[in-house]
N, C-alpha and C. Protein backbone atom coordinates (compact mmCIF):
# COMPACT_ATOMS: atom_id res chain seq x y z
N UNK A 1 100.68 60.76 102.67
CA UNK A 1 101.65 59.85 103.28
C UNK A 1 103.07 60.37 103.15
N UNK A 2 103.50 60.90 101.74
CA UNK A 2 104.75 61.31 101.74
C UNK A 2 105.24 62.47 102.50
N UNK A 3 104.35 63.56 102.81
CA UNK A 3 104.15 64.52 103.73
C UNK A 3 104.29 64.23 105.12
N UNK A 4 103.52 63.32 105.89
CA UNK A 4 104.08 62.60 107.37
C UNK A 4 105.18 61.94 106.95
N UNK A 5 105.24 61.45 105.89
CA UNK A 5 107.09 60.62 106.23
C UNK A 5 107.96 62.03 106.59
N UNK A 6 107.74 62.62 105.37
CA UNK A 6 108.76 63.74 105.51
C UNK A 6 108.92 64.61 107.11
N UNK A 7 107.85 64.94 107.52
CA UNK A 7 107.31 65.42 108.72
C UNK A 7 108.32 64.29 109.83
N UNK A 8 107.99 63.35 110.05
CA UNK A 8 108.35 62.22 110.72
C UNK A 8 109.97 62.38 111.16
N UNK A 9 110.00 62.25 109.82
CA UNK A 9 112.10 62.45 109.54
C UNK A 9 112.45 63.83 110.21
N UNK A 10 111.77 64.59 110.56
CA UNK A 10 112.50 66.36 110.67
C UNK A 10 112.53 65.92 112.27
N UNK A 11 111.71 64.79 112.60
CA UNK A 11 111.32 65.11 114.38
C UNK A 11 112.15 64.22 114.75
N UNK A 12 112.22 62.88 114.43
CA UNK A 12 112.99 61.21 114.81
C UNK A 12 114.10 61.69 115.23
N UNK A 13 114.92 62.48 114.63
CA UNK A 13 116.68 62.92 115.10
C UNK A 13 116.51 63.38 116.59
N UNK A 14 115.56 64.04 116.70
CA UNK A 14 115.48 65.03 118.13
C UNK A 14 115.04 63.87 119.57
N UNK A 15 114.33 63.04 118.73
CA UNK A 15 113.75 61.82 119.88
C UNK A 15 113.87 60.41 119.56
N UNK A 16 115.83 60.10 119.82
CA UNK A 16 116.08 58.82 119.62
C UNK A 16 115.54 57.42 120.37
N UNK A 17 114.83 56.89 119.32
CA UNK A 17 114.42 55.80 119.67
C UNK A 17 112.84 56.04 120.18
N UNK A 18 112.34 56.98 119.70
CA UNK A 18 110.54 56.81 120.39
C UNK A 18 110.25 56.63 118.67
N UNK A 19 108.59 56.23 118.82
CA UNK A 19 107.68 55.75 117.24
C UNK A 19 106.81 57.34 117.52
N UNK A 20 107.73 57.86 115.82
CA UNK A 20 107.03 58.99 115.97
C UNK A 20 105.55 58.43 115.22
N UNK A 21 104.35 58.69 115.29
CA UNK A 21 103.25 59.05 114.54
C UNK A 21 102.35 60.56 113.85
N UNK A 22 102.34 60.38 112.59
CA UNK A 22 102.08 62.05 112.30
C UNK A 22 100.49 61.61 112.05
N UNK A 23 99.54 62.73 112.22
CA UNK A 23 97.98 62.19 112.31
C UNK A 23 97.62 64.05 111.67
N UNK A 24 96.92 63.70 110.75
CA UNK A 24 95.95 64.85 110.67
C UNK A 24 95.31 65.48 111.54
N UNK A 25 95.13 66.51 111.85
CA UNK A 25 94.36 67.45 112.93
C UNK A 25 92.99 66.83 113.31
N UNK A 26 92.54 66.35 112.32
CA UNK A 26 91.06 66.06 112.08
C UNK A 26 90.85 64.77 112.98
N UNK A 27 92.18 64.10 112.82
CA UNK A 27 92.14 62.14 113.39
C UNK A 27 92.43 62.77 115.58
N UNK A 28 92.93 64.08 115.62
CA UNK A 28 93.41 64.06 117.07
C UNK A 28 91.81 64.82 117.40
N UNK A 29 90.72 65.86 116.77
CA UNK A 29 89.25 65.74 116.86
C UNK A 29 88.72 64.54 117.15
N UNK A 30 89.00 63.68 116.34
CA UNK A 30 88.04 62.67 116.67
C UNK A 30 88.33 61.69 118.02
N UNK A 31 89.89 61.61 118.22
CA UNK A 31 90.19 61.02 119.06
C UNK A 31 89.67 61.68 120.86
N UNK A 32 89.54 63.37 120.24
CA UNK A 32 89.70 64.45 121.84
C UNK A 32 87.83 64.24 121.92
N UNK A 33 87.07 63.87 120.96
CA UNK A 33 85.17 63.66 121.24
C UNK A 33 85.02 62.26 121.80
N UNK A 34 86.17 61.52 122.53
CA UNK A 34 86.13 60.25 123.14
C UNK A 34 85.65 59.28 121.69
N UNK A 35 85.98 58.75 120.55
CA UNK A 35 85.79 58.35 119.58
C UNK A 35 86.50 57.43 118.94
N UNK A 36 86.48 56.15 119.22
CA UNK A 36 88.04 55.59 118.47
C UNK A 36 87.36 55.49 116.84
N UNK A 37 85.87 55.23 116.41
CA UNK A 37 85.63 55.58 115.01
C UNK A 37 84.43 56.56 114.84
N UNK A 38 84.43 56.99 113.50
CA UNK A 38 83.62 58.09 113.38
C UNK A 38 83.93 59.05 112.10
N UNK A 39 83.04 60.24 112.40
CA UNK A 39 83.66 61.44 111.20
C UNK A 39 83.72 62.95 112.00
N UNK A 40 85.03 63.19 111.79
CA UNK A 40 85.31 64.59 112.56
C UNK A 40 85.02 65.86 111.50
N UNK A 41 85.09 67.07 111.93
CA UNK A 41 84.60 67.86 111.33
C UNK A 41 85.25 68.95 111.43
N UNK A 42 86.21 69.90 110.72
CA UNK A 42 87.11 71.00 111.54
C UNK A 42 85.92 72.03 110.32
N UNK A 43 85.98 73.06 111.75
CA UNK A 43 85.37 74.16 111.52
C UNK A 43 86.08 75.32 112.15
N UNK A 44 87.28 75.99 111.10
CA UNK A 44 88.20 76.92 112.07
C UNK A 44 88.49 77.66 110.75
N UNK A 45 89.67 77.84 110.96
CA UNK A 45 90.32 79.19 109.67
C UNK A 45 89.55 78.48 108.52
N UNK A 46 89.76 77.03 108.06
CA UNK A 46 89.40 76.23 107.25
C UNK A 46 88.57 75.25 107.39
N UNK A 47 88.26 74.22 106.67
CA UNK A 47 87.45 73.06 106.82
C UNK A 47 87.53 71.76 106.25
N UNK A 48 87.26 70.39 106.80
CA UNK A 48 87.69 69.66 106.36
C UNK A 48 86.87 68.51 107.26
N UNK A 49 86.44 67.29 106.69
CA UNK A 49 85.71 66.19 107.48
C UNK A 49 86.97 64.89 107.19
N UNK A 50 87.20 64.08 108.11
CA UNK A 50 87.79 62.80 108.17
C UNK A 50 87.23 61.81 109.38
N UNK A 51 87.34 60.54 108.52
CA UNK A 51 86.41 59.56 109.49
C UNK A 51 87.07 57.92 109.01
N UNK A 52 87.15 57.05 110.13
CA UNK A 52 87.52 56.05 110.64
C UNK A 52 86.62 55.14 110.74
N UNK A 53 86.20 53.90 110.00
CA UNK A 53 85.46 52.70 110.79
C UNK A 53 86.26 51.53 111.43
N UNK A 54 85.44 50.82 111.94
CA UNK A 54 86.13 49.68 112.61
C UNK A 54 86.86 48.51 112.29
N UNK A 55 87.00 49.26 110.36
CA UNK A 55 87.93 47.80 109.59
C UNK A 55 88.92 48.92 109.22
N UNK A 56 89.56 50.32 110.38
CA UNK A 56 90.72 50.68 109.88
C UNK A 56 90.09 51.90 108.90
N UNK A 57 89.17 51.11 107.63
CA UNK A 57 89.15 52.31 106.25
C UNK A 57 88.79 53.75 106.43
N UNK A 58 89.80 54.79 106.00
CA UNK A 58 89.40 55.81 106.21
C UNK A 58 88.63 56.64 105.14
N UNK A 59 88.47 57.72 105.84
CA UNK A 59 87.85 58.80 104.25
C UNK A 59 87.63 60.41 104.75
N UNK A 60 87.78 61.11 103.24
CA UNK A 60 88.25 62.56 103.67
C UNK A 60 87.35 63.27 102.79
N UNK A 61 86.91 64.42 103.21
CA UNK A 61 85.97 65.23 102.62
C UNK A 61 86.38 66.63 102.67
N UNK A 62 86.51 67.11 101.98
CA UNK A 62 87.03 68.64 101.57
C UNK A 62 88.84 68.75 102.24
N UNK A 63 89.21 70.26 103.02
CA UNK A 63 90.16 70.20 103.19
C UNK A 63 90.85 70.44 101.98
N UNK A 64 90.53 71.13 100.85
CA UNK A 64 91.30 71.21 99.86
C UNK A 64 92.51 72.58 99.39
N UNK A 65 91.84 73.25 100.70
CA UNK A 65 92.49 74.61 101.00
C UNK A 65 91.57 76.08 100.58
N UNK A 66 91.79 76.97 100.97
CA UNK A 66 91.08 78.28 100.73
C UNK A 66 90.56 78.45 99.29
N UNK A 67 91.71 77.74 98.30
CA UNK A 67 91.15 78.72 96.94
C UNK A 67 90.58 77.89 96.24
N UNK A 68 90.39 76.24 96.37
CA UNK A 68 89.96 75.49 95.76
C UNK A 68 88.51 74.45 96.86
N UNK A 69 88.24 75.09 98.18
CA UNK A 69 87.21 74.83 98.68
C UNK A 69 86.75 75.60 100.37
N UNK A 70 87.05 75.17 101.47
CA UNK A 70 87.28 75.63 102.92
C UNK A 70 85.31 76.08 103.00
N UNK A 71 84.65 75.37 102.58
CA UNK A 71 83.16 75.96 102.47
C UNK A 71 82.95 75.63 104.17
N UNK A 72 82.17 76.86 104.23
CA UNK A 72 82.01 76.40 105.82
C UNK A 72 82.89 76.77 106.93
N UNK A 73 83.75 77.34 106.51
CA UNK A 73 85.33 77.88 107.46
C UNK A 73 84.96 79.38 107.80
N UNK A 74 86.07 79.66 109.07
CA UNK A 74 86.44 81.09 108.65
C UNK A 74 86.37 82.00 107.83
N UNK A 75 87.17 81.40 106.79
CA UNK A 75 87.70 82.09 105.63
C UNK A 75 86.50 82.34 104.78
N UNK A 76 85.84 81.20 104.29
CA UNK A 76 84.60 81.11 103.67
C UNK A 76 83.65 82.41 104.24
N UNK A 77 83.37 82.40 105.24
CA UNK A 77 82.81 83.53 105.88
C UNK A 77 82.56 85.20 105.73
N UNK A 78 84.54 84.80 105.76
CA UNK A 78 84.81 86.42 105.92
C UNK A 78 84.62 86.53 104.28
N UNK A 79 85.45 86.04 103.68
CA UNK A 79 84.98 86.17 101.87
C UNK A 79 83.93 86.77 101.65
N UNK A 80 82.38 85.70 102.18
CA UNK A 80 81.23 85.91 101.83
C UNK A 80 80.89 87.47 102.10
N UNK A 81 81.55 87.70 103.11
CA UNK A 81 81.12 89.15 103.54
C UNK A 81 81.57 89.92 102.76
N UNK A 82 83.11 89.84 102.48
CA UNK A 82 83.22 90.72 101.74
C UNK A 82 82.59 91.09 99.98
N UNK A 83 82.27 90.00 99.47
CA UNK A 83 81.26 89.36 98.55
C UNK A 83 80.27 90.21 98.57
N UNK A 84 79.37 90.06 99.61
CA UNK A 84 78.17 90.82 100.49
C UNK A 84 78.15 92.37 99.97
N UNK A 85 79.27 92.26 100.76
CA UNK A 85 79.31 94.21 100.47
C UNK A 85 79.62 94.79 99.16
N UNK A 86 80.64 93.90 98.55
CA UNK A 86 80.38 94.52 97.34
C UNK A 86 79.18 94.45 96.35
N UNK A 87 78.61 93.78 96.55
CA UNK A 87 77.73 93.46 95.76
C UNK A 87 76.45 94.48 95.88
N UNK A 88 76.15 94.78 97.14
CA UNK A 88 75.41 96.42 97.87
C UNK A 88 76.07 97.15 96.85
N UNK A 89 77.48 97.38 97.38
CA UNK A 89 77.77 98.44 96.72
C UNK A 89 77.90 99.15 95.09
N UNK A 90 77.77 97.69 94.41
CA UNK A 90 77.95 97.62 93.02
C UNK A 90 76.42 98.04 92.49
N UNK A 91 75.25 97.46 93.23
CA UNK A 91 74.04 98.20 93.32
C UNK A 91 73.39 99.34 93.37
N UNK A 92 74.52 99.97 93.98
CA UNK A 92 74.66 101.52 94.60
C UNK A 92 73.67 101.36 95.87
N UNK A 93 73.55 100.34 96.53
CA UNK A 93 72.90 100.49 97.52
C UNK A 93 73.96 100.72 98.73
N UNK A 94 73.25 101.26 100.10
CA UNK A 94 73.84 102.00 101.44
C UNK A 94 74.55 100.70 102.27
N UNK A 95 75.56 100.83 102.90
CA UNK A 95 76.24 99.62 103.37
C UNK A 95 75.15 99.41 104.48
N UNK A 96 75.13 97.65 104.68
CA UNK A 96 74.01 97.47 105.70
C UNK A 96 75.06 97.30 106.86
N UNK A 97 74.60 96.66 107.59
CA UNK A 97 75.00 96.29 108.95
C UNK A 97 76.15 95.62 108.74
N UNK A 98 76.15 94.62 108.28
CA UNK A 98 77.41 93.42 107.93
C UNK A 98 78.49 94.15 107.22
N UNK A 99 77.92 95.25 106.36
CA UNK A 99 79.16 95.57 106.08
C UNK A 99 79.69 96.94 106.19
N UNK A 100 78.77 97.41 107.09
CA UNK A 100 79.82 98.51 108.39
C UNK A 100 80.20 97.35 109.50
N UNK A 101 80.00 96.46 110.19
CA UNK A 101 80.85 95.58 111.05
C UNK A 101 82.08 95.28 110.34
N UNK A 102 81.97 95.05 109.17
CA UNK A 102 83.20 94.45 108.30
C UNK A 102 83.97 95.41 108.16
N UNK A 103 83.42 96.91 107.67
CA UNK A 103 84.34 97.88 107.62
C UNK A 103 85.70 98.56 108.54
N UNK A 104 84.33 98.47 109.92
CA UNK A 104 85.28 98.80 110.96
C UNK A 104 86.39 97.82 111.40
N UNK A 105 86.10 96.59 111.39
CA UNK A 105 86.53 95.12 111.64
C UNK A 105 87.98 95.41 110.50
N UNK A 106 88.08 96.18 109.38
CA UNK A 106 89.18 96.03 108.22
C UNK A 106 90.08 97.42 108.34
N UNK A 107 89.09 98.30 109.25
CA UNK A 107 89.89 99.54 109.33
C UNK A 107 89.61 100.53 108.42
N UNK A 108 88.92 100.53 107.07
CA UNK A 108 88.54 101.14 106.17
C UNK A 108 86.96 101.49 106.32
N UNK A 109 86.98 103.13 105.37
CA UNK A 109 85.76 103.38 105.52
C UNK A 109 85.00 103.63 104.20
N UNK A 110 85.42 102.76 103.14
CA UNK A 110 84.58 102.50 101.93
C UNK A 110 84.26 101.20 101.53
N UNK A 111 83.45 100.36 100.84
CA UNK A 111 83.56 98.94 100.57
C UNK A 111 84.50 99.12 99.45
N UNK A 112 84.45 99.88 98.55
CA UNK A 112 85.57 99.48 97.25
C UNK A 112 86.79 99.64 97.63
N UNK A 113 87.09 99.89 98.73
CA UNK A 113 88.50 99.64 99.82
C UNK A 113 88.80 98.57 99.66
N UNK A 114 88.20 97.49 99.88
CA UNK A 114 88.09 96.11 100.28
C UNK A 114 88.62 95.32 99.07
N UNK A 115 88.23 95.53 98.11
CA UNK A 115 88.91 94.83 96.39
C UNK A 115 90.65 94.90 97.32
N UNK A 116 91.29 96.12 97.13
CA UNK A 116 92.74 96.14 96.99
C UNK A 116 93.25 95.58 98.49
N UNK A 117 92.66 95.41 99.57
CA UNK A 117 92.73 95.03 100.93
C UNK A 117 92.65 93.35 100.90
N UNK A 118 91.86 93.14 100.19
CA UNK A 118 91.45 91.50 99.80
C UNK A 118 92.93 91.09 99.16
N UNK A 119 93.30 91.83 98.21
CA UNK A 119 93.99 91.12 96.96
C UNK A 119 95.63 91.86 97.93
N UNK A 120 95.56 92.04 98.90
CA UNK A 120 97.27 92.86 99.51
C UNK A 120 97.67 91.99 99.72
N UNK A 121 99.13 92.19 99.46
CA UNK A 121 99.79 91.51 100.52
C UNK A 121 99.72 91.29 102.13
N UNK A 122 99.31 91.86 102.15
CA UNK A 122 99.13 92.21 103.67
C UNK A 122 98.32 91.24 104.72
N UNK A 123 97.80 90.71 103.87
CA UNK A 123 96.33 90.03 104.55
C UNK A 123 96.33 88.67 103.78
N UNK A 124 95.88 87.72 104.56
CA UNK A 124 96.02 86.40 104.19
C UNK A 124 94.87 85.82 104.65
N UNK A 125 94.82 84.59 104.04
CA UNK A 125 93.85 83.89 104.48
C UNK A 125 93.18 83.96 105.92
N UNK A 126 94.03 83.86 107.06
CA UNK A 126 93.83 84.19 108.23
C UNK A 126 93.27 85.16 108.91
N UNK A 127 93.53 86.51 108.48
CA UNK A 127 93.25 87.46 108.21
C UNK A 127 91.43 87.73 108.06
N UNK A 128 91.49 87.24 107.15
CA UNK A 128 89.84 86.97 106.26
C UNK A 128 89.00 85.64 107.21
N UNK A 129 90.18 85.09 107.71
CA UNK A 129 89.20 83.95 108.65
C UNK A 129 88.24 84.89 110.00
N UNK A 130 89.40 86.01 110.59
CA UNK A 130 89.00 86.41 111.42
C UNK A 130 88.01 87.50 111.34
N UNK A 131 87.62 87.99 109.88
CA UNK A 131 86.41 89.04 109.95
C UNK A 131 85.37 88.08 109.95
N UNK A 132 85.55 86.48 110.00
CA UNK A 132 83.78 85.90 110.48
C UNK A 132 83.41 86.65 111.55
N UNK A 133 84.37 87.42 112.72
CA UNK A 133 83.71 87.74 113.99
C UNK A 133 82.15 88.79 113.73
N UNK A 134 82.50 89.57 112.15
CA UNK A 134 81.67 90.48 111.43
C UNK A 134 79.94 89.41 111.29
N UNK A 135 80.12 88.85 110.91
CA UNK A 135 79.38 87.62 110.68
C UNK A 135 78.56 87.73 112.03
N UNK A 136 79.33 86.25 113.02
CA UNK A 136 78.89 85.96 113.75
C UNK A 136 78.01 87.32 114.79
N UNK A 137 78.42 88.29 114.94
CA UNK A 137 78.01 89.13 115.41
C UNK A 137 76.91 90.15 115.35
N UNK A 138 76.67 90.35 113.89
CA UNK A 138 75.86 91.01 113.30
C UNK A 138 74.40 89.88 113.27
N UNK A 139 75.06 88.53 113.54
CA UNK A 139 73.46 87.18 113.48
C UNK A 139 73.15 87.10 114.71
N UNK A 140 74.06 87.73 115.56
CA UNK A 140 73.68 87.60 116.69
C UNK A 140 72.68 89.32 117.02
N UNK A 141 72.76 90.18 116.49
CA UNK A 141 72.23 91.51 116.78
C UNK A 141 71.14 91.06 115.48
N UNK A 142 70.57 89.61 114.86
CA UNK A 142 69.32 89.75 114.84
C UNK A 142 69.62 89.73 112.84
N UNK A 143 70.53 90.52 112.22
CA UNK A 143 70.78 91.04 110.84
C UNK A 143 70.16 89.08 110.25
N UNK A 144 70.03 89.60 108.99
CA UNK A 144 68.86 88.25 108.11
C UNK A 144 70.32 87.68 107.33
N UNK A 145 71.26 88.74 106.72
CA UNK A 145 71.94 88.23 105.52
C UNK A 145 72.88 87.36 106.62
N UNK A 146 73.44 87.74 108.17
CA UNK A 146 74.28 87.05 108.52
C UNK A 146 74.26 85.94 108.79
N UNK A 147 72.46 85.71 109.57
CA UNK A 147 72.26 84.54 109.10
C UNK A 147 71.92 83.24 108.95
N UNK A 148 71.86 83.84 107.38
CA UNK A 148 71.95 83.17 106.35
C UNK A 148 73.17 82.86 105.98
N UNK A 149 74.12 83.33 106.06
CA UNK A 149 75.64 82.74 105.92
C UNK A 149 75.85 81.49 106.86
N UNK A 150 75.71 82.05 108.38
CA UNK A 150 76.02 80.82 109.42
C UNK A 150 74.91 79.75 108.77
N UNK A 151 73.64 79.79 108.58
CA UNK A 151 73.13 78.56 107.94
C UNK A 151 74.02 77.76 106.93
N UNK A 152 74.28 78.48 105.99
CA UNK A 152 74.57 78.06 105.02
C UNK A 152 76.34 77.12 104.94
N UNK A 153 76.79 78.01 105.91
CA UNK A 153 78.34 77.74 106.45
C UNK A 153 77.70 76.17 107.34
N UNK A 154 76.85 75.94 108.19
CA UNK A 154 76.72 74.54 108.65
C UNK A 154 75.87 73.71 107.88
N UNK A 155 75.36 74.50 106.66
CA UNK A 155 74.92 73.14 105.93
C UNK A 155 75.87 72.70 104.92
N UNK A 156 76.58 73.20 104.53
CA UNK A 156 77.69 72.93 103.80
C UNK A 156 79.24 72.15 104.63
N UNK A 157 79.12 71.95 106.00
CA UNK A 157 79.65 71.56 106.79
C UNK A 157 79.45 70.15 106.46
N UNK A 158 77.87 69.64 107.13
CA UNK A 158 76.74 68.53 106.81
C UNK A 158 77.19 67.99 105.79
N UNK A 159 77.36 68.48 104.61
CA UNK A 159 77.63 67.98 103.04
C UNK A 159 78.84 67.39 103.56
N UNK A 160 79.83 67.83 103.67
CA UNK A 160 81.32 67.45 104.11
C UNK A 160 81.02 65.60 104.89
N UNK A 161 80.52 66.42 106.07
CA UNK A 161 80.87 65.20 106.74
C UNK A 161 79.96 63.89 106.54
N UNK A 162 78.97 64.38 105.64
CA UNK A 162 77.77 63.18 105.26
C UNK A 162 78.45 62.82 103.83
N UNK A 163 78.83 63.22 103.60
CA UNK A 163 80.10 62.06 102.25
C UNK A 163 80.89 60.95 103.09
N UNK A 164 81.82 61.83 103.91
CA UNK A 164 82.64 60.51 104.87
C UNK A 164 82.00 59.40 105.54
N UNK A 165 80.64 59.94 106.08
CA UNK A 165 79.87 58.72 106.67
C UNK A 165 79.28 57.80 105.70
N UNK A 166 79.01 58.49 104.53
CA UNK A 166 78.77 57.14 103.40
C UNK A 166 79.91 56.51 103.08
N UNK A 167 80.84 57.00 102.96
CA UNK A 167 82.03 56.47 102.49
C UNK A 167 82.12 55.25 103.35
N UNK A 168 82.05 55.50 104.86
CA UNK A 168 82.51 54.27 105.44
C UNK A 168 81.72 53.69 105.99
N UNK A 169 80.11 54.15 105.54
CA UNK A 169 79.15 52.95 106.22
C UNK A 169 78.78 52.85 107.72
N UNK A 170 78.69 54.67 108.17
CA UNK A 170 78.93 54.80 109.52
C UNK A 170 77.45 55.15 109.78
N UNK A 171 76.80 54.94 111.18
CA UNK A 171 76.40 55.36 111.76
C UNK A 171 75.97 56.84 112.13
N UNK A 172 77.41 57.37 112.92
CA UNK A 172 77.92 57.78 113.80
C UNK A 172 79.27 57.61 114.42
N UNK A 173 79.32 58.19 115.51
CA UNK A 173 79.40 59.59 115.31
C UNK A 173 79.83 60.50 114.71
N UNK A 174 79.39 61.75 114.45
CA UNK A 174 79.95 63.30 113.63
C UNK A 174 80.14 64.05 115.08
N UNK A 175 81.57 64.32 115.03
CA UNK A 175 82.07 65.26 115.71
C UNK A 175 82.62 66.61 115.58
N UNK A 176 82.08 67.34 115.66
CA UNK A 176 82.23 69.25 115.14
C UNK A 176 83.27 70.08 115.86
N UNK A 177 84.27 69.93 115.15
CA UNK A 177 85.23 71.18 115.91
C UNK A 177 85.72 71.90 115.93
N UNK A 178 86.74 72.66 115.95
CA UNK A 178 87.39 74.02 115.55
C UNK A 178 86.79 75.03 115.72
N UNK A 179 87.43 76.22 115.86
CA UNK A 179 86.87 77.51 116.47
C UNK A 179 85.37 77.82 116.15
N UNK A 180 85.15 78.28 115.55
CA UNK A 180 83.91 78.10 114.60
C UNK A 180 83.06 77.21 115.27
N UNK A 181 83.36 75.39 114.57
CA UNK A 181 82.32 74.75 115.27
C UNK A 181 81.82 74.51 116.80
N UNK A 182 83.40 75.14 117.63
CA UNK A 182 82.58 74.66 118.79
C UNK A 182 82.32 76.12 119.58
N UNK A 183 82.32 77.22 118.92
CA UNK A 183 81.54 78.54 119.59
C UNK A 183 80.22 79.24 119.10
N UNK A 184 80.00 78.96 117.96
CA UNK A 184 79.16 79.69 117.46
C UNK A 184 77.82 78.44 117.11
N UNK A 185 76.66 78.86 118.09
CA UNK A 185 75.44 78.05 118.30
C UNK A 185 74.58 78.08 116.83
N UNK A 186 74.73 78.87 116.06
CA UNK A 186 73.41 79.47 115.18
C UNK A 186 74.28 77.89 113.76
N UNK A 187 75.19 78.22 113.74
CA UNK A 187 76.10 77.19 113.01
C UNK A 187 76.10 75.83 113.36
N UNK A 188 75.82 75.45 114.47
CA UNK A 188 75.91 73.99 115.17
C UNK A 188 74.68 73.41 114.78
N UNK A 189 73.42 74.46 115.01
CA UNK A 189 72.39 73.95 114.53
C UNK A 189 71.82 73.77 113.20
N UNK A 190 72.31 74.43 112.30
CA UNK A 190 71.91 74.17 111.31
C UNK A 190 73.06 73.07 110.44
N UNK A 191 74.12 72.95 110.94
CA UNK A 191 74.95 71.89 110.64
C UNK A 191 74.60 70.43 111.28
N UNK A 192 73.60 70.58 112.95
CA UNK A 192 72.93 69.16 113.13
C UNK A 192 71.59 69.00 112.09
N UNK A 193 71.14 70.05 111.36
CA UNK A 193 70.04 70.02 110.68
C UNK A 193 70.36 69.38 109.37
N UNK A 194 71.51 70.07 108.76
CA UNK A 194 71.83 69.40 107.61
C UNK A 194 71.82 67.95 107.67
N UNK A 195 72.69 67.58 109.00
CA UNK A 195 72.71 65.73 108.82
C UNK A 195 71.76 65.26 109.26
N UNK A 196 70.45 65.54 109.89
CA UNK A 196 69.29 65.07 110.05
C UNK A 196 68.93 64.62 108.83
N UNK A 197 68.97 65.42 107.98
CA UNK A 197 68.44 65.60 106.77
C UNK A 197 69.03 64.39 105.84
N UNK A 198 70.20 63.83 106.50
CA UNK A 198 70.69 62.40 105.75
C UNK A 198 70.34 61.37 107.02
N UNK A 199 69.37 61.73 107.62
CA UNK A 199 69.52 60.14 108.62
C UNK A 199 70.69 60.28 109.38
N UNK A 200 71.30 61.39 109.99
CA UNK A 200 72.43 61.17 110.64
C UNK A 200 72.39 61.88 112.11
N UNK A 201 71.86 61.43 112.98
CA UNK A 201 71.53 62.05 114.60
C UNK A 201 72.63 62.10 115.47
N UNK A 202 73.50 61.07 115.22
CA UNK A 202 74.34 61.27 115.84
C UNK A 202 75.60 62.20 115.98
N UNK A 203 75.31 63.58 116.34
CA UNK A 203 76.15 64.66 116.65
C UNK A 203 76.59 65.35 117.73
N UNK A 204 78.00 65.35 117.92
CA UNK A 204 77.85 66.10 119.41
C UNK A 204 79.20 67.13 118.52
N UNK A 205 79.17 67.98 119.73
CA UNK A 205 80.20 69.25 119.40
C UNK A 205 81.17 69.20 120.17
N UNK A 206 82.81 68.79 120.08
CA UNK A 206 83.67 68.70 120.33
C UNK A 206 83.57 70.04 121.78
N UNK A 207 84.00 69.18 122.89
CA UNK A 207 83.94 69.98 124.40
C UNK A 207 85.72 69.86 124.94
N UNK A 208 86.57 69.72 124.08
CA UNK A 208 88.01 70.02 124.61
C UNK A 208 88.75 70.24 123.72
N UNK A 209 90.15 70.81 123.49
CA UNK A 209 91.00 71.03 122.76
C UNK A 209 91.19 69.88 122.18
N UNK A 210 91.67 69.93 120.84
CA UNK A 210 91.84 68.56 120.07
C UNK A 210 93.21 67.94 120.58
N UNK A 211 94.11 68.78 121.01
CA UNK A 211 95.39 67.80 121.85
C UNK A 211 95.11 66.95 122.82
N UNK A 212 94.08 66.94 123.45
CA UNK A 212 93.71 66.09 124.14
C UNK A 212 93.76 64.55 123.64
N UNK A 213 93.39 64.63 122.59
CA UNK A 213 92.66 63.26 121.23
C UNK A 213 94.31 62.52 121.52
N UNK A 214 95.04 63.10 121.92
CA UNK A 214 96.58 62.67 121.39
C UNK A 214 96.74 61.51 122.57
N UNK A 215 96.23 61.29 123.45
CA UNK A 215 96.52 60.49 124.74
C UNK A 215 95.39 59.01 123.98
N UNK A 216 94.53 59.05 123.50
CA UNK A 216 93.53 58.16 123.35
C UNK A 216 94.07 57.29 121.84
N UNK A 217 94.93 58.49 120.98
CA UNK A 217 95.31 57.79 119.76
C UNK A 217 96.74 56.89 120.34
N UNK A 218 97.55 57.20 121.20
CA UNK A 218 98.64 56.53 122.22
C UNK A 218 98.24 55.31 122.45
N UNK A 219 96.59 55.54 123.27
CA UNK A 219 96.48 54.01 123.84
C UNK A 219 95.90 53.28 122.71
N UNK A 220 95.65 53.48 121.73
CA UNK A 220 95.50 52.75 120.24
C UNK A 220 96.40 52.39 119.52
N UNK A 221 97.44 52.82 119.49
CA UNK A 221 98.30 52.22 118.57
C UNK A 221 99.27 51.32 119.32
N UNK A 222 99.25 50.15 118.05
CA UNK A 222 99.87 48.59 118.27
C UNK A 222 101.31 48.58 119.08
């Protein structure tokens, strides 16, 4: 809350006399899956579930940032990979697939490259979001360890957003979005599998930009 006030105040000077509203990324998801309640799901650099019932109460599930959660993200991803490879390599075993995609994907041509590339300045979270493409790609040419990551990245999604739906006694809907959730198929499904697995069917995968959500939260508020 003190964060949107603050937020609020930087914008109000520029637009005298309109009601600014500041909304989590997650609340303009749920609004852009046609949804006035529910539990949204961001699946992009990071991760995070938030959800709305019809007495207002909300609730939030992960979102705690890269170093203290993002399971299921980008970031999570590219980590794992790099994880992956070292762990071959600490074996003395031959880099597999995932982590020659990763290699070339980082520009380097050793895995113990990757320790001082991880820990640079240079490279940030973002950075590491975008070698999931290593990932996604290598599960798509068939590789077992990749996945097993995308499984594991949408069942750990599931976990997220099946806390918020207990929290508020929901139904439905779970709405999946962000880069991640709404491109990559091998992830969607095993993230509708996870919430099967709590009694939870009702899933669809976010089909527009979340700015959209911003016209529907307009015609909602008092």
């Amino acid at each position: 809350d003190a964060d949107a006030r603050a937020l609020a105040e930087l914008i109000e000077p520029h637009v005298p006399g309109a009601q600014v509203t500041v909304v989590h990324d997650s609340r303009l998801l749920l609004a852009a899956g046609r949804a006035s309640t529910g539990v949204a799901v961001i699946a992009g650099t990071g991760s995070a579930a938030w959800g709305k019932n019809a007495e207002g109460e909300e609730a939030r599930a992960g979102g705690w940032g890269f170093l203290l959660g993002d399971e299921g993200s980008g970031y999570w991803l590219g980590r794992e990979a790099v994880r992956h490879s070292l762990r071959r390599m600490n074996k003395g075993l031959e880099p597999d697939g995932l982590t020659a995609a990763l290699l070339e994907s980082c520009g380097v041509d050793d895995p113990n490259k990757l320790i001082a590339l991880f820990h640079s300045e240079d490279t940030d979270r973002r950075y590491w979001a975008q070698r999931a493409t290593a990932v996604v790609e290598t599960a798509r040419e068939g590789l077992e360890i990749s996945r097993q990551l995308l499984d594991q990245a949408g069942r750990d999604l599931a976990e997220l957003a099946a806390q918020a739906v207990r929290q508020l006694g929901l139904p439905g809907p779970v709405i999946l979005g962000g880069g991640l959730g709404m491109n990559v198929e091998p992830l969607q499904s095993a993230f509708r599998a996870g919430l099967a697995a709590h009694g939870i069917t009702d899933v669809r995968v976010l089909d527009q930009e979340p700015v959209f959500g911003v016209l529907r939260i307009v015609a909602e508020l008092p």
